[in-house]
Protein backbone atom coordinates (compact mmCIF):
# COMPACT_ATOMS: atom_id res chain seq x y z
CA UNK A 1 30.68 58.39 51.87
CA UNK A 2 32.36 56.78 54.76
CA UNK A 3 34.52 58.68 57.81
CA UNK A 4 36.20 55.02 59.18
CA UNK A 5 38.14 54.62 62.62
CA UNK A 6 41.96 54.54 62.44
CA UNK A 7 42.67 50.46 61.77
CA UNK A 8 44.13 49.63 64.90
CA UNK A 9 40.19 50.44 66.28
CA UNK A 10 38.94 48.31 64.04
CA UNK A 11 37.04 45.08 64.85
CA UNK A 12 39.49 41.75 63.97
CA UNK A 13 38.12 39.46 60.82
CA UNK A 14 37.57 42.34 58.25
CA UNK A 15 38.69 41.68 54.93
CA UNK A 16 42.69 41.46 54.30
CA UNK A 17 43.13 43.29 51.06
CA UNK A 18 45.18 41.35 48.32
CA UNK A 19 48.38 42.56 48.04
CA UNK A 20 48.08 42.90 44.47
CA UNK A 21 44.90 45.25 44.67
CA UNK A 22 46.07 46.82 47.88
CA UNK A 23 49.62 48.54 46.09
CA UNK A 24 46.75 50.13 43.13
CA UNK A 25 44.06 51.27 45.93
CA UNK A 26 45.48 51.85 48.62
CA UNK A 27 45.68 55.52 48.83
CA UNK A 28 42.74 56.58 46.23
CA UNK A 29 40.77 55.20 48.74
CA UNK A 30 41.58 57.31 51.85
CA UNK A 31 39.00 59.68 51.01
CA UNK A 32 35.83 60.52 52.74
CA UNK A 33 32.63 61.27 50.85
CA UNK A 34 30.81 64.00 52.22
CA UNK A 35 26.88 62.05 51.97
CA UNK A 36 28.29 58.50 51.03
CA UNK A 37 31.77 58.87 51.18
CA UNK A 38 34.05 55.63 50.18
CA UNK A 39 36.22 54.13 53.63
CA UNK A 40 39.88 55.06 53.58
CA UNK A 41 42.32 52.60 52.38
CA UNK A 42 44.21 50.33 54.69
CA UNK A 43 47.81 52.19 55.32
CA UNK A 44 50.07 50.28 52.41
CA UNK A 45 51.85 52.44 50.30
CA UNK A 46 51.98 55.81 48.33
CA UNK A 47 49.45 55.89 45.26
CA UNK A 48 50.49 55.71 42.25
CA UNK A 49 49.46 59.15 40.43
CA UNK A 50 46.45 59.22 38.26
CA UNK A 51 46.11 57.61 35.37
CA UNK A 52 47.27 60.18 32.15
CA UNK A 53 47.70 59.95 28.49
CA UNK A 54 50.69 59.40 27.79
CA UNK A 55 52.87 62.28 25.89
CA UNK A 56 53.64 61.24 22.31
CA UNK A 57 52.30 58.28 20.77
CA UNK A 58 54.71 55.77 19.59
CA UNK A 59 55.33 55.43 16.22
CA UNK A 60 56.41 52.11 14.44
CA UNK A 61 60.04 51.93 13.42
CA UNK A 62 62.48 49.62 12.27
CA UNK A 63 64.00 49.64 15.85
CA UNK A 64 61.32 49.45 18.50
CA UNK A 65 62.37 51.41 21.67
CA UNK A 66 63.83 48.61 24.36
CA UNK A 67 63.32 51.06 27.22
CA UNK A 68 61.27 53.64 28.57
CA UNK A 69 61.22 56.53 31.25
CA UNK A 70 58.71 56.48 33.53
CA UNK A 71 56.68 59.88 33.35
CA UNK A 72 54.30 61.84 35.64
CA UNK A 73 51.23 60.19 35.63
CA UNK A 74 52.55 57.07 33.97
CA UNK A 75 50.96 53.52 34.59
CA UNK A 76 52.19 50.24 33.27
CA UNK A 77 48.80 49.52 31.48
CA UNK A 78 49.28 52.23 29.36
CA UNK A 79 52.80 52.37 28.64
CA UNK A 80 52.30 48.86 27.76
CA UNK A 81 49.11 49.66 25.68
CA UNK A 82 50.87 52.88 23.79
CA UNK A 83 54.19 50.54 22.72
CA UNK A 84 52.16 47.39 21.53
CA UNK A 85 52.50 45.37 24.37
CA UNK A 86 51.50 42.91 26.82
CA UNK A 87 51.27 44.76 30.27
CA UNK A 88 51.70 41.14 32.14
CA UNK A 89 54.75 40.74 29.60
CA UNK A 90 56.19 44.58 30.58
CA UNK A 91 55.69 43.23 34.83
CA UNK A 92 57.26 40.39 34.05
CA UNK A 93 60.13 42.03 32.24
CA UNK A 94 60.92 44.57 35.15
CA UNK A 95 60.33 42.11 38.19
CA UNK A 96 57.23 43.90 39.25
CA UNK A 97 53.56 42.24 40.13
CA UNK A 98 50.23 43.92 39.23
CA UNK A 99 50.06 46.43 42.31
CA UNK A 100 53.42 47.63 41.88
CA UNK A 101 54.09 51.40 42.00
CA UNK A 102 56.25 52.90 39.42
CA UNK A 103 57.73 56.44 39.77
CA UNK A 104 59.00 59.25 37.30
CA UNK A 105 62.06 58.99 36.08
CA UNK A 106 62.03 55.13 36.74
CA UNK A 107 63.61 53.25 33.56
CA UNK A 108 61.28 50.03 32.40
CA UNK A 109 62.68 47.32 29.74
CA UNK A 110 60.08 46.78 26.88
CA UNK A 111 60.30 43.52 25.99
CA UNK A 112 57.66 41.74 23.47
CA UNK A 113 55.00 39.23 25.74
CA UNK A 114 57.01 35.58 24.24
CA UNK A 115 53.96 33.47 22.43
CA UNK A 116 52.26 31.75 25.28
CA UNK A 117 52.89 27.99 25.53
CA UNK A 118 49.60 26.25 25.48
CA UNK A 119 49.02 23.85 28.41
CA UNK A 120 49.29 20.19 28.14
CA UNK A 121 46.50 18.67 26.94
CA UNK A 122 44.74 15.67 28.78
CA UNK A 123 42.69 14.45 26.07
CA UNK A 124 43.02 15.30 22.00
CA UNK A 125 42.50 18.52 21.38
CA UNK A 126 39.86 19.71 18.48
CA UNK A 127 41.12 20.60 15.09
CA UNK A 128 41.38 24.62 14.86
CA UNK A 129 38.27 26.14 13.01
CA UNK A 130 38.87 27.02 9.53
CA UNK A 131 38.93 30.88 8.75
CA UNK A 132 35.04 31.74 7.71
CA UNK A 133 36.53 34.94 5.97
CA UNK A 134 34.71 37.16 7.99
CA UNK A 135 36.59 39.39 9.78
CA UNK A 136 36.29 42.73 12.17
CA UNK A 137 38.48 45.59 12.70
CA UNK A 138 38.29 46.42 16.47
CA UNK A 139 37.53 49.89 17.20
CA UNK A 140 37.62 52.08 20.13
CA UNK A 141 34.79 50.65 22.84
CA UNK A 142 34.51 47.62 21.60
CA UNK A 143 34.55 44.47 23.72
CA UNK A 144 34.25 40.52 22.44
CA UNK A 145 30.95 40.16 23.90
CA UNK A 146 29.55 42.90 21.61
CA UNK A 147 31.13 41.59 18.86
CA UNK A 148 30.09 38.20 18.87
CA UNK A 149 26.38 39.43 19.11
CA UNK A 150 26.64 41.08 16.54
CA UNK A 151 27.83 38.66 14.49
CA UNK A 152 25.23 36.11 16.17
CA UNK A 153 27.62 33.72 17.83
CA UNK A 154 28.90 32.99 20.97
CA UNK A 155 32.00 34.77 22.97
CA UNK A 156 33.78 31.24 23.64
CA UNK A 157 34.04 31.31 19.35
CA UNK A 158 35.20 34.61 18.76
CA UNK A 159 37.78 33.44 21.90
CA UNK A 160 38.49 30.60 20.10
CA UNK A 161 38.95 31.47 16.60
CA UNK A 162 41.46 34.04 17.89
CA UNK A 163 43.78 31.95 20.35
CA UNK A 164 42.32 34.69 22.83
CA UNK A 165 41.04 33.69 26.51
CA UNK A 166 38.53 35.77 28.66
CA UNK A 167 41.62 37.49 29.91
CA UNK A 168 42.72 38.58 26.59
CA UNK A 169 42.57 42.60 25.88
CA UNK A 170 41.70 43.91 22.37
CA UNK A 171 43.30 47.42 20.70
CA UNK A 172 41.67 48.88 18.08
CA UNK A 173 42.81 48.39 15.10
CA UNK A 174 43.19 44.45 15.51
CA UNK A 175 41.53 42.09 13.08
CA UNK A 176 39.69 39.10 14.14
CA UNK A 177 38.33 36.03 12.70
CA UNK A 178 34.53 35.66 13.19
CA UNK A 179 33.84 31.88 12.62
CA UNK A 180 30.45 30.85 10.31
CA UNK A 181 27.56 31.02 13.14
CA UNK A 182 26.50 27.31 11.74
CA UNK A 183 29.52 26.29 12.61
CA UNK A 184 30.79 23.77 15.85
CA UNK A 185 32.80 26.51 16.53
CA UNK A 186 30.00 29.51 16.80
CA UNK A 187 28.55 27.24 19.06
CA UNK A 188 31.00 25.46 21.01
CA UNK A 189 32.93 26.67 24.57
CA UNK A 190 36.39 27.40 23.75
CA UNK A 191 38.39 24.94 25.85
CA UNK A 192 41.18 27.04 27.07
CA UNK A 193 38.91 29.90 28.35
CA UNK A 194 38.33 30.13 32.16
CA UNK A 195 36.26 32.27 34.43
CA UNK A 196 37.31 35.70 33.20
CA UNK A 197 39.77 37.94 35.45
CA UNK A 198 40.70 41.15 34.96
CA UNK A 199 43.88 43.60 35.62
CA UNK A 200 44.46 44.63 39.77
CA UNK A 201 41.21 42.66 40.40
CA UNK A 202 40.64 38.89 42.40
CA UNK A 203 38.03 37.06 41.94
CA UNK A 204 35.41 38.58 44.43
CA UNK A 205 35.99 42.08 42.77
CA UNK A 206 35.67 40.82 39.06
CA UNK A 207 32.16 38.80 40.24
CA UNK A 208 31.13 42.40 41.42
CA UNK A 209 32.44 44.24 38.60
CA UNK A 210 30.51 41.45 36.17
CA UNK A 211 27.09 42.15 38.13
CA UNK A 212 27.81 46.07 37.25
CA UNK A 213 28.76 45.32 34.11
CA UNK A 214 25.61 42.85 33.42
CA UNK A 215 22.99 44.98 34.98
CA UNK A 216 24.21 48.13 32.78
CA UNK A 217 23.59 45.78 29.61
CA UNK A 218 20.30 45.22 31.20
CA UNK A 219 19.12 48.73 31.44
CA UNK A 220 20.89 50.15 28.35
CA UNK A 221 23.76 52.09 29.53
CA UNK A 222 26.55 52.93 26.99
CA UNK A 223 29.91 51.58 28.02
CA UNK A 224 30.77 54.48 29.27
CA UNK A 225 27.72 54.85 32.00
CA UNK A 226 29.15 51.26 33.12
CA UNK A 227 33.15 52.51 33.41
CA UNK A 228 31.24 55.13 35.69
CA UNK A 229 29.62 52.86 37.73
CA UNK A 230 32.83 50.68 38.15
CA UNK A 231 35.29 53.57 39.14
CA UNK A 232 32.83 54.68 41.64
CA UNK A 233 32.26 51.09 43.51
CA UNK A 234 36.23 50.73 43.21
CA UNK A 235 36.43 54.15 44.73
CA UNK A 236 33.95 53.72 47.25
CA UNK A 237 34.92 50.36 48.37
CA UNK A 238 37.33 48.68 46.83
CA UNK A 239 34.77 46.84 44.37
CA UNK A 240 33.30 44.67 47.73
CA UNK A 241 30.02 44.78 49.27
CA UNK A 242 31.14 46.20 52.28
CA UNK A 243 28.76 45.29 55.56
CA UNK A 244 30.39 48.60 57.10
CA UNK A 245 31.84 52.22 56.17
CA UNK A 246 31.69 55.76 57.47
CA UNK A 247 28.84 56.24 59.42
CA UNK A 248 25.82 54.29 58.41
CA UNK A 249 27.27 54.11 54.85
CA UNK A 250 26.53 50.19 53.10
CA UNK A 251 27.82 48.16 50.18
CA UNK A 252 29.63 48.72 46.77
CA UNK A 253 28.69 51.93 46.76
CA UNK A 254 28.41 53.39 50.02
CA UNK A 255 25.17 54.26 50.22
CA UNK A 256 23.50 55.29 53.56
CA UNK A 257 20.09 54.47 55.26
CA UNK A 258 19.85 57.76 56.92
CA UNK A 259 20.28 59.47 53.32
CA UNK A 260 17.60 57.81 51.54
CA UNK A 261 19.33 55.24 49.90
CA UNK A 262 17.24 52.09 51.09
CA UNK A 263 17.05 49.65 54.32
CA UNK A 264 20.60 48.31 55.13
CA UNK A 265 19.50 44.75 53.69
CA UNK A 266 17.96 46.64 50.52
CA UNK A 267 21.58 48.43 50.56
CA UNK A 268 23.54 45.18 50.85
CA UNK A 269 21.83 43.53 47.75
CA UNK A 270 24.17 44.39 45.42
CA UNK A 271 21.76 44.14 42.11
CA UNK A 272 19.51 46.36 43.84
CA UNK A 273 22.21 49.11 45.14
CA UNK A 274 23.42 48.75 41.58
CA UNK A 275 20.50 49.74 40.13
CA UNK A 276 19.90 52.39 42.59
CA UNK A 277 23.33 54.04 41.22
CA UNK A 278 22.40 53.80 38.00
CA UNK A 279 18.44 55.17 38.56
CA UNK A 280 16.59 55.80 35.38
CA UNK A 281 12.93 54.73 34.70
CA UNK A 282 13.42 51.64 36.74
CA UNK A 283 15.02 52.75 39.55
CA UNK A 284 13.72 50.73 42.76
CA UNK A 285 14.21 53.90 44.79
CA UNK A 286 12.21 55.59 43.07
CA UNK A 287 12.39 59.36 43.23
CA UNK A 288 13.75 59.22 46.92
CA UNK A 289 17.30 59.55 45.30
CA UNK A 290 19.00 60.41 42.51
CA UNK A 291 20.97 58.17 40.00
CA UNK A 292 23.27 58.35 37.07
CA UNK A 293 20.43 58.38 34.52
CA UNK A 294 19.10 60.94 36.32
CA UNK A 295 21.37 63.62 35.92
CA UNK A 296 20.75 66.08 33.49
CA UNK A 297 23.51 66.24 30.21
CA UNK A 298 25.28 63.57 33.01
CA UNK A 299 26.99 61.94 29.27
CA UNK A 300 28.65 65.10 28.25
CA UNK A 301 30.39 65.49 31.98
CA UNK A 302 33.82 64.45 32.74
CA UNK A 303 34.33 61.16 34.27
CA UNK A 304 34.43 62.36 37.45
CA UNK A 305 32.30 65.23 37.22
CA UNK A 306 29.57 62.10 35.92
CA UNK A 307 30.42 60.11 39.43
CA UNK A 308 30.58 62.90 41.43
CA UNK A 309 26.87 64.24 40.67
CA UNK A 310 25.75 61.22 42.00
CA UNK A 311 27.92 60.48 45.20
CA UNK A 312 28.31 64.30 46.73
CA UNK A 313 31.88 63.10 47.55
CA UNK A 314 34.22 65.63 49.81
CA UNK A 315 37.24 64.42 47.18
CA UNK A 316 35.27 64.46 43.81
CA UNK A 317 38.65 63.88 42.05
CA UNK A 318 39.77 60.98 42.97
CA UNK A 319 37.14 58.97 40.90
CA UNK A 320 38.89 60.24 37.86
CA UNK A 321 42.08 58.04 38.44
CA UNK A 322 39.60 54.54 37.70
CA UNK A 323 38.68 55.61 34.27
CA UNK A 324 41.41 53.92 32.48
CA UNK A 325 41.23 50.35 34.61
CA UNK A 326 37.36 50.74 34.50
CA UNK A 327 37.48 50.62 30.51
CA UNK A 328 40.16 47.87 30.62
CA UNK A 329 38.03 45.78 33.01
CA UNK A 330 34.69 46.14 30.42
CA UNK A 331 37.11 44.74 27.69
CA UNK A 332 37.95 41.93 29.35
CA UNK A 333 34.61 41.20 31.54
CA UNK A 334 32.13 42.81 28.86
């Protein structure tokens, strides 16, 4: 959505990207969208490739692998994810930080996340809650928030029945302890979770990505709707409400006055230009454009395919590479 002037035209006091977000970003973002089209990323580094499955799952053995070769399409996340492990244990292990490009044929140590020390505690902590003996298998799409409702008690007790923080991820196929909802527990804030972060994110991006997130719940959109709606802000720009772009283009998602998409300051208010990308019955556009709920059979397209009906972008492929982080960040902001 955005054609932007080579960086040495633009004006002084823009954002400076993290250098943790800008390694992951930086070239997914150099794209233009042809209506709305997303700003090109700062010059940083070569993108990593897109996101892939990995070849063959990893089967449990008596001898875990201790090292693995980097493949085409590779990303720490989910080499981490396909071996059992801790993706902040696997950077740790190989010296590299969260934007760190890794590269075919590149050999990383796998090396089990050590249990995490808990901090030192200023006043007496709270006896641990007794098991209530219920229990729930994770499955595939869910999150702790959705799990604690629907076991009627609160995220901080699911977090804290678990030893988990709001930075924790869940697999399927782990069990976890859902404390009594009478209990102090079911009720109580869990005193070693934090504001909630997420993977190649800082904090203004993961307030953003919440308010997508929260406004999805709001309006009914499946989990998958909401990955949508994340990849295509973090494609578009960078997960920031941008006051600037290519041309007139505004906001998390690029949108542009001239096309219909609102006044600049209706375009800047990020609840509203969220709900204008997600459209539906309560669209505050109206019918002047066209969003996500909109599009016909738009649940049955391909990630990108989904983004791309609403964004007209000149590089409709490049949305497809935030799938994977997109579901990651609804696990641990959801």
């Amino acid at each position: 959505m955005r054609r932007l002037p080579p960086l040495s035209a633009r004006p002084r006091g823009l954002t400076v990207w993290p250098a943790a977000v800008a390694g992951t970003i930086a070239l997914a973002l150099s794209g233009e969208n042809a209506a709305h089209a997303a700003p090109p990323a700062p010059a940083l580094s070569a993108v990593p490739p897109a996101p892939a499955t990995l070849g063959s799952p990893v089967r449990a053995s008596a001898a875990p692998p201790v090292s693995y070769t980097v493949q085409p399409g590779d990303t720490v996340w989910a080499i981490a994810r396909a071996h059992g492990l801790d993706t902040a244990a696997v950077l740790a292990a190989n010296g590299l930080e969260a934007g760190s490009i890794i590269r075919p044929g590149q050999v990383l140590a796998l090396v089990p996340a050590a249990p995490a020390t808990p901090p030192a505690a200023t006043t007496e902590a709270p006896p641990a809650p007794a098991p209530s003996g219920r229990t729930h298998e994770v499955r595939p799409g869910d999150t702790v928030s959705a799990i604690a409702a629907a076991n009627g008690v609160s995220i901080d007790a699911v977090l804290a029945a678990n030893g988990l923080t709001r930075a924790s991820i869940i697999y399927p196929g782990e069990t976890l302890q859902i404390p009594s909802a009478g209990s102090a527990a079911a009720t109580g804030v869990a005193a070693s979770a934090g504001p909630a972060t997420a993977p190649g994110l800082d904090a203004e991006q993961a307030d953003n990505a919440r308010l997508i997130i929260r406004i999805g719940r709001e309006l009914g959109v499946s989990d998958r709707g909401i990955a949508i709606a994340l990849g295509t802000a973090m494609q578009e720009s960078w997960l920031r409400n941008l006051d600037w772009g290519d041309r007139d283009s505004l906001g998390l998602f690029q949108q542009r006055p001239s096309s219909g998409w609102g006044a600049p300051d209706q375009i800047l208010d990020r609840e509203r230009a969220t709900r204008v990308f997600y459209g539906g019955a309560g669209d505050p556009n109206g019918s002047a454009t066209r969003g996500l709920l909109d599009i016909p059979g738009w649940e049955g397209m391909a990630y990108a395919d989904a983004a791309q009906a609403v964004q007209i972008s000149a590089y409709p492929d490049r949305y497809a590479q935030w799938e994977s982080p997109a579901t990651t960040w609804i696990a641990v902001l959801g």
